[in-house]
N, C-alpha and C. Protein backbone atom coordinates (compact mmCIF):
# COMPACT_ATOMS: atom_id res chain seq x y z
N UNK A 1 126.06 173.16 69.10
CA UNK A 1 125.14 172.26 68.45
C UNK A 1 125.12 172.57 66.97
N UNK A 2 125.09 171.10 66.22
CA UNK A 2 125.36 171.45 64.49
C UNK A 2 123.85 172.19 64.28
N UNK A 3 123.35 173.04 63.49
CA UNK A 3 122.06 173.44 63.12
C UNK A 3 121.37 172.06 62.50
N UNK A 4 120.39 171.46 62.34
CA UNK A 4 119.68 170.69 61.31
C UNK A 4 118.60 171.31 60.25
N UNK A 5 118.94 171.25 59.12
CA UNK A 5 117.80 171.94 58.40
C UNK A 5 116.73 170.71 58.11
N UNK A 6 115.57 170.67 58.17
CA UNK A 6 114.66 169.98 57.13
C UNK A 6 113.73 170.95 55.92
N UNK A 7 113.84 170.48 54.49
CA UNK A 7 113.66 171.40 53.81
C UNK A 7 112.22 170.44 53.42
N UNK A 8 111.01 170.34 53.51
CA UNK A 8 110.33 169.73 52.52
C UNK A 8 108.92 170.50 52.34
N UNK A 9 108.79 170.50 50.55
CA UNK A 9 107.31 171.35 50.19
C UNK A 9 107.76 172.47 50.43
N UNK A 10 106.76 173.13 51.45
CA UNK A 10 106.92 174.39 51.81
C UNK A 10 107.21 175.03 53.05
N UNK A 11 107.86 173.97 53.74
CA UNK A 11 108.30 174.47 54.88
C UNK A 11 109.62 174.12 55.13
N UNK A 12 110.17 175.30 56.17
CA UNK A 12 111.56 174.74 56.48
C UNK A 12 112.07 175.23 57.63
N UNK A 13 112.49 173.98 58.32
CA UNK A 13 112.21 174.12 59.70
C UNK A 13 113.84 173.83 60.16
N UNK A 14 114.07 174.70 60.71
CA UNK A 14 116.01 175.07 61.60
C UNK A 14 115.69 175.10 63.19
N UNK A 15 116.69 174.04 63.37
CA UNK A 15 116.66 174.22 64.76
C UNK A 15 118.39 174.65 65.12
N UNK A 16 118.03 175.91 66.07
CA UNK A 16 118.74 176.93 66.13
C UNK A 16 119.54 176.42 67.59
N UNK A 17 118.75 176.54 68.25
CA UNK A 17 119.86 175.79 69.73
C UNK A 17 119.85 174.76 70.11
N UNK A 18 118.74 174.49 70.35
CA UNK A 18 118.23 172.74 70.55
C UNK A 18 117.17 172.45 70.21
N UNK A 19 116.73 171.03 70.91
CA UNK A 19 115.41 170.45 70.19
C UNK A 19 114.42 171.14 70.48
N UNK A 20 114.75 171.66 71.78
CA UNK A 20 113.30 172.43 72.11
C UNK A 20 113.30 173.79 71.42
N UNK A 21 113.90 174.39 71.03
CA UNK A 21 113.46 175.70 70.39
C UNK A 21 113.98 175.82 68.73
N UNK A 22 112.58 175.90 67.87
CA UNK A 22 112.60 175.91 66.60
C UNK A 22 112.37 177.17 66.12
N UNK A 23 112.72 177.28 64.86
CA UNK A 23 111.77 178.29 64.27
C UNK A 23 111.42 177.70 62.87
N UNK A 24 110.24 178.51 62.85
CA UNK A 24 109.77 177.57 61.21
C UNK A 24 109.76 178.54 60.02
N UNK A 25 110.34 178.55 58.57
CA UNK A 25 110.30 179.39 57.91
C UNK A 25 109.38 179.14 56.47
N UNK A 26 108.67 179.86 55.98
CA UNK A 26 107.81 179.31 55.04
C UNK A 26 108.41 179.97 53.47
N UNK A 27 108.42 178.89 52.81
CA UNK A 27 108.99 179.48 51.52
C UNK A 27 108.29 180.82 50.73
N UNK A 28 108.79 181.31 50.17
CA UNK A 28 108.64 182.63 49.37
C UNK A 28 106.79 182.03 48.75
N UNK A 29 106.96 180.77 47.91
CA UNK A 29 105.98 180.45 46.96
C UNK A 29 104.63 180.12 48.11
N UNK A 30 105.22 179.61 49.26
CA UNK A 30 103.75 178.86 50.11
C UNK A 30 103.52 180.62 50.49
N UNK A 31 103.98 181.48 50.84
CA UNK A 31 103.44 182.72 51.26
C UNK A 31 102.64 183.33 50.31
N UNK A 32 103.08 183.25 48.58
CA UNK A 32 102.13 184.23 47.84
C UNK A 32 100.93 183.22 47.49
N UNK A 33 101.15 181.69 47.52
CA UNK A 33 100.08 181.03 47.28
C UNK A 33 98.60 181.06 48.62
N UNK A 34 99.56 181.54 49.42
CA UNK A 34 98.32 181.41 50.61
C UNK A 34 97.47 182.98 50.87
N UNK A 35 98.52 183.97 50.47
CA UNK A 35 97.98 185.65 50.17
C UNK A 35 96.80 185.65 49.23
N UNK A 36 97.53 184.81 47.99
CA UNK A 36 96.61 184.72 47.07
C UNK A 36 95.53 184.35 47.09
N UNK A 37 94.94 183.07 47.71
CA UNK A 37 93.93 182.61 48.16
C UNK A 37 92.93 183.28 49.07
N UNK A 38 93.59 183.82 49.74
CA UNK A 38 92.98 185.10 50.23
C UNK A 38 92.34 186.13 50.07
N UNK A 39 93.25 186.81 49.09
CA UNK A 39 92.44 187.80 48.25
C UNK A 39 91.42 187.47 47.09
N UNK A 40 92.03 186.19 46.67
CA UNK A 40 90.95 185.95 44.96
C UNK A 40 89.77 185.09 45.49
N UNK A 41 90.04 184.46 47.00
CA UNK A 41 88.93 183.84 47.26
C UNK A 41 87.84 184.48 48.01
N UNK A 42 88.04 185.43 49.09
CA UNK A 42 87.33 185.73 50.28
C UNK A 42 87.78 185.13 51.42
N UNK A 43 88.85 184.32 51.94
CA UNK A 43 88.78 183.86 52.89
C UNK A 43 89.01 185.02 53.94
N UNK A 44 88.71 184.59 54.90
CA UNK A 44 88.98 185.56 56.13
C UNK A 44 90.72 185.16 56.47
N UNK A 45 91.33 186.22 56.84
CA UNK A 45 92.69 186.00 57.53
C UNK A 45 92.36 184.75 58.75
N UNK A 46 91.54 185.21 59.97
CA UNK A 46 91.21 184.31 61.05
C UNK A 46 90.73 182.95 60.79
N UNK A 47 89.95 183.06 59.50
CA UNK A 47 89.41 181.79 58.99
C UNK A 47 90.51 180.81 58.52
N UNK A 48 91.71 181.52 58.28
CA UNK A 48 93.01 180.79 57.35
C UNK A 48 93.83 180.02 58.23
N UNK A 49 93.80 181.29 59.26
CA UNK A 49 95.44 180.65 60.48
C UNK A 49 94.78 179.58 61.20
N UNK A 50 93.70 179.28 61.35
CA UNK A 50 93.27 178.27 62.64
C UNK A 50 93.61 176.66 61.65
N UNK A 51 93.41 176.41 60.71
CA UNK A 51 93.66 175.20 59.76
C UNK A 51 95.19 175.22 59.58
N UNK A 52 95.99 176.32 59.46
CA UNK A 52 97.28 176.77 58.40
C UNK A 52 97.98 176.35 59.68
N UNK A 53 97.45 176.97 61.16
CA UNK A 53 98.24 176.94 62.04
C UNK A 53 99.79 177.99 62.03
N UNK A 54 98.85 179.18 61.46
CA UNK A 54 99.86 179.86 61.66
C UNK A 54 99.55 181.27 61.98
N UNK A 55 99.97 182.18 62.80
CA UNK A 55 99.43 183.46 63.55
C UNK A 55 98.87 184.37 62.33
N UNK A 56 97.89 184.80 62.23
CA UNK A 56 97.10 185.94 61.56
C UNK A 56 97.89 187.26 61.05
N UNK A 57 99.26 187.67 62.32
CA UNK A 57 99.65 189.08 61.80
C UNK A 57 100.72 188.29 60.69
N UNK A 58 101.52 186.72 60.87
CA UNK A 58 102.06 186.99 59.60
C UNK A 58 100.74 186.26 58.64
N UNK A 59 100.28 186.14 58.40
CA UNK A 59 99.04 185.98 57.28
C UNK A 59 98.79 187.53 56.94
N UNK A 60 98.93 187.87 57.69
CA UNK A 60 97.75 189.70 57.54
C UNK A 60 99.13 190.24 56.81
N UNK A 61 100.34 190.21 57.00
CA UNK A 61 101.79 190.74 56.24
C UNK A 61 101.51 189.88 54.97
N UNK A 62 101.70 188.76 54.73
CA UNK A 62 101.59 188.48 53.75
C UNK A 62 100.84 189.09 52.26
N UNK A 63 99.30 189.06 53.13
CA UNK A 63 98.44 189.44 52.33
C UNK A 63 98.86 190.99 51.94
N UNK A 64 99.22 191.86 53.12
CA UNK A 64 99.51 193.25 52.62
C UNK A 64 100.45 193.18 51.73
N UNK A 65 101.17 192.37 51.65
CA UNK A 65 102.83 192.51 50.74
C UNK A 65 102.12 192.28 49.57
N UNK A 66 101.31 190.83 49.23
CA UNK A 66 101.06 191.10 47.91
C UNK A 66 99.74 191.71 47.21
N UNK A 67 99.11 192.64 48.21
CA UNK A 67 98.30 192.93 47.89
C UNK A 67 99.29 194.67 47.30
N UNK A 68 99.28 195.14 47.93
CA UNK A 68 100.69 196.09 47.35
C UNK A 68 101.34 195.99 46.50
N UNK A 69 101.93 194.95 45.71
CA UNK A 69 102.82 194.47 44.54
C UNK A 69 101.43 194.51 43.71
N UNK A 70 100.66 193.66 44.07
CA UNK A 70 99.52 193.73 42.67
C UNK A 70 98.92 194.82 42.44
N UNK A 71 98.91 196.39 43.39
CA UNK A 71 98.71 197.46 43.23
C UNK A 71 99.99 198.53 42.68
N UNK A 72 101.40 197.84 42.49
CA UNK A 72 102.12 198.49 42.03
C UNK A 72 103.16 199.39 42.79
N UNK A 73 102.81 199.46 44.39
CA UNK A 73 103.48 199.59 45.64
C UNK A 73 104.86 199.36 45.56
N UNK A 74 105.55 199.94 45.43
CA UNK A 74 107.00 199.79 46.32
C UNK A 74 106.98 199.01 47.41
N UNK A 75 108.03 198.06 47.34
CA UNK A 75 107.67 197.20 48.49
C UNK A 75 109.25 197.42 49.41
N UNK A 76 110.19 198.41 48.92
CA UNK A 76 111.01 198.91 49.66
C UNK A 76 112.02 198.03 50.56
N UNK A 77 111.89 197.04 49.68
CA UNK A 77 112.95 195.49 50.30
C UNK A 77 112.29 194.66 51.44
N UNK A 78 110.73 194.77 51.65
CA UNK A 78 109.36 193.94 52.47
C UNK A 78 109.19 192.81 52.17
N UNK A 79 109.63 192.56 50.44
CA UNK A 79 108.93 191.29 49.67
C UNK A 79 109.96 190.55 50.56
N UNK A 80 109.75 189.21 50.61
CA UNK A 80 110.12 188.04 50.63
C UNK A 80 110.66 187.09 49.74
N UNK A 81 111.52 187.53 49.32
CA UNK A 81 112.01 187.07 47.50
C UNK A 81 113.15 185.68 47.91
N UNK A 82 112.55 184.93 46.93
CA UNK A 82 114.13 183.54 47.29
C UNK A 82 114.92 183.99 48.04
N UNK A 83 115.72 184.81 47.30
CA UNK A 83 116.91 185.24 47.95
C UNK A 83 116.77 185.70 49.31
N UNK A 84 115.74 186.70 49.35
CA UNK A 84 116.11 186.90 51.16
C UNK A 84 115.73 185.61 51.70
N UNK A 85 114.90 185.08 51.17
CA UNK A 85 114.67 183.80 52.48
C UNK A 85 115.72 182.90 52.40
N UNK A 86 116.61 182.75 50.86
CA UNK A 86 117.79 181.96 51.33
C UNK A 86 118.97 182.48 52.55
N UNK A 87 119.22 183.92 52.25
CA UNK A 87 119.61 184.97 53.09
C UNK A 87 119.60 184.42 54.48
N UNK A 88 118.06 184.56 54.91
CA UNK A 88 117.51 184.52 56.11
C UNK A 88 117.72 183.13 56.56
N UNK A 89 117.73 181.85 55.56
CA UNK A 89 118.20 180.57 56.54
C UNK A 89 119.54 180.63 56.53
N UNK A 90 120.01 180.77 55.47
CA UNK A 90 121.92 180.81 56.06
C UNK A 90 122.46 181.58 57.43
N UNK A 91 121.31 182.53 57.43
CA UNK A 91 121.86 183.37 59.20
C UNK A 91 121.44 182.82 59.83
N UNK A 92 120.34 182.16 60.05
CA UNK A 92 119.39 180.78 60.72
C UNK A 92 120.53 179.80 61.52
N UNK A 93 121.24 179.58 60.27
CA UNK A 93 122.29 178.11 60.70
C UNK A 93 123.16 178.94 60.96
N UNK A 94 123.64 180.24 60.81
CA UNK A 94 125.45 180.86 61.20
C UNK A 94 125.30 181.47 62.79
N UNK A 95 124.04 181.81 63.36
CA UNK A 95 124.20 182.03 64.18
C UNK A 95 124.54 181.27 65.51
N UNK A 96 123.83 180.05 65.08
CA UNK A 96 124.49 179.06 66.21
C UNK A 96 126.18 178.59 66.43
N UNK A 97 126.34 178.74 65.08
CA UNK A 97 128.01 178.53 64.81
C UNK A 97 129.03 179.61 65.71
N UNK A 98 127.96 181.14 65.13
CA UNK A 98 129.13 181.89 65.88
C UNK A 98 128.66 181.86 67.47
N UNK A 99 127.80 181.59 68.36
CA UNK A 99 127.60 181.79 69.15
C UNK A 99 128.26 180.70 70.25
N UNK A 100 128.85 179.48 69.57
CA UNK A 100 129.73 178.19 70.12
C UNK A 100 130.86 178.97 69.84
N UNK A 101 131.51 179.12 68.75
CA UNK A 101 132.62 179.77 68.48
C UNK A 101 133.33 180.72 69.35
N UNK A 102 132.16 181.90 70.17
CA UNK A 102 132.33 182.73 71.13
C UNK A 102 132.14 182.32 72.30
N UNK A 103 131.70 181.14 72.63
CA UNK A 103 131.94 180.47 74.10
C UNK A 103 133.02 179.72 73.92
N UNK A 104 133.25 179.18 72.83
CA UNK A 104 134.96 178.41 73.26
C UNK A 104 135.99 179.77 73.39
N UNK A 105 135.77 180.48 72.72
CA UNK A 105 136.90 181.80 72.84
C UNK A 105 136.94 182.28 74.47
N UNK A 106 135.79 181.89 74.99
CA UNK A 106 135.72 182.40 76.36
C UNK A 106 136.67 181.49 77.15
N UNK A 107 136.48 180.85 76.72
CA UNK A 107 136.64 179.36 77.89
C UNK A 107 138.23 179.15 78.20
N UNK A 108 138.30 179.42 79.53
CA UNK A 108 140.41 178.91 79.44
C UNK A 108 140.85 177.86 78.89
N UNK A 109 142.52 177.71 78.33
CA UNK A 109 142.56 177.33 77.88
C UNK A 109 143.32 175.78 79.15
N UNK A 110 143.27 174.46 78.97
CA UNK A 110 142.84 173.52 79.69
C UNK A 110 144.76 173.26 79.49
């Protein structure tokens, strides 16, 4: 199956084997904008994910990552920088490639 990316705003959503199983990836900028809000506002983590619709421990990572950078923390290759997330969708889409690739290699030849 070809991968499909949809890229729009701040989300970006690859479907990896089929329709039924996605994964959703959130850009570098929607992660520090939503940390941020967090910390400069008061919101509660639990208060965030139920609207955001998105699980608390990555909200609760988020917030630690940049709460750490704005303390000056080593972030020891944790951040989420363009690049790894471009990184991280290009393996997104290559894994389905190699994983057809290695079932036709299986397969006799006809």
């Amino acid at each position: 199956m070809t991968p499909v990316t949809n890229v729009g705003g701040n989300i970006a959503t690859i479907n990896e084997v089929s329709d039924d199983q996605k994964a959703t990836f959130f850009s570098p900028e929607f992660k520090q904008k939503t940390a941020s809000l967090l910390l400069d506002r008061g919101y509660t983590i639990p208060r965030a994910s139920v609207p955001l619709e998105i699980g608390e421990s990555a909200i609760r990572r988020w917030v630690n990552q940049l709460s750490e950078k704005r303390d000056g923390v080593t972030l020891n290759g944790k951040e989420f920088t363009p690049e790894r997330y471009r990184i991280h969708e290009l393996e997104a889409r290559y894994k389905p490639l190699e994983q057809e690739k290695d079932i036709q290699n299986r397969l006799p030849l006809s």
